[in-house]
Protein backbone atom coordinates (compact mmCIF):
# COMPACT_ATOMS: atom_id res chain seq x y z
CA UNK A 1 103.57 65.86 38.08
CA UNK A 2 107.00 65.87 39.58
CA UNK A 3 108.09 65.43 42.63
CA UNK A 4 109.41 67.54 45.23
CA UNK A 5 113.23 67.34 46.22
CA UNK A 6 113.66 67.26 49.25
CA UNK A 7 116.80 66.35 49.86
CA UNK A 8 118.62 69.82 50.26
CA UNK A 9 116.37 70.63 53.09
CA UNK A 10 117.97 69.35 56.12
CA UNK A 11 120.56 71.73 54.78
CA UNK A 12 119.19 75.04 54.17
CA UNK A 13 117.15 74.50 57.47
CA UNK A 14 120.26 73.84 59.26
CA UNK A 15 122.32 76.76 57.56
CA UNK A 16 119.75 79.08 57.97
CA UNK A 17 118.94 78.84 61.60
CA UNK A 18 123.06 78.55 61.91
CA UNK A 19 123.14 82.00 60.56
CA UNK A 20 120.01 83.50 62.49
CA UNK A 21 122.06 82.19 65.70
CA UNK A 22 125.27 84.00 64.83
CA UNK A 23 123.60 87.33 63.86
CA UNK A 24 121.88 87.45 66.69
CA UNK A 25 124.74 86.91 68.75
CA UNK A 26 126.73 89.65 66.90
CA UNK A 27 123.66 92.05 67.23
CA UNK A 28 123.58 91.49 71.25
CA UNK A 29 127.23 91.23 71.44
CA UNK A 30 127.48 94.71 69.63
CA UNK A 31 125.12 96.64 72.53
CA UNK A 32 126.41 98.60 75.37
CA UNK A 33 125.92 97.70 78.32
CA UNK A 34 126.30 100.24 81.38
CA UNK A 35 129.24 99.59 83.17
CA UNK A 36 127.66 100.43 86.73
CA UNK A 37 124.58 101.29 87.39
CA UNK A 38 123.41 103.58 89.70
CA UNK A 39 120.19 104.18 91.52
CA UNK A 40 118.88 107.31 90.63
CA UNK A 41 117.04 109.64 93.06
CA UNK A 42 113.39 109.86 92.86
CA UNK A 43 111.75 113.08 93.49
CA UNK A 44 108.39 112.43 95.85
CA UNK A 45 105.61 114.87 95.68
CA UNK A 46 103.18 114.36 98.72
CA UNK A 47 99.50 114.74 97.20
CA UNK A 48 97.10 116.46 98.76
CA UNK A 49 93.90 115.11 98.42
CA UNK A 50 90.45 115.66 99.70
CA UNK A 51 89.72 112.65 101.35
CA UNK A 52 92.76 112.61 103.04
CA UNK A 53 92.41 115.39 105.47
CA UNK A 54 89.10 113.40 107.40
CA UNK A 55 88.67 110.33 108.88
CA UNK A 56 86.53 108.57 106.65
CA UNK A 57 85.28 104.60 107.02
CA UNK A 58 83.45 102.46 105.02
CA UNK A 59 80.80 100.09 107.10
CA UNK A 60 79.79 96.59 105.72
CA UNK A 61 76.51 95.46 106.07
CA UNK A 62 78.38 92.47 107.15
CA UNK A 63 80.44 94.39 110.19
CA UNK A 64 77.61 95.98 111.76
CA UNK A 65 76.76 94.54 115.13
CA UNK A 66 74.36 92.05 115.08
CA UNK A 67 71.02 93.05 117.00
């Protein structure tokens, strides 16, 4: 059984993450960026629901009065 060489690894590792970095730079370097953003102007719609229009609460059986 022979044995592995592993000699050229430290290499091709090295390379190989070496070129990952630089691509990746290129690829983000390469993307437009907007120059200056604006905010842009929401439109709000007011809802109208049900349970708005009455005064509704909720009691706890822990805030009723105590008797």
């Amino acid at each position: 059984m022979p044995q592995l060489d592993t000699s050229t690894w430290f290499t091709t590792i090295l390379a190989s993450i070496t070129t990952l970095f630089i691509l990746m730079q290129l690829k983000i370097s390469l993307y437009n960026f907007p120059s200056n953003p604006s905010n842009k102007q929401l439109k709000i719609t007011k809802s109208t629901n049900p349970w708005e229009s009455k005064w509704t609460k909720i009691y706890l059986p822990l805030s009723l009065p105590q008797p």
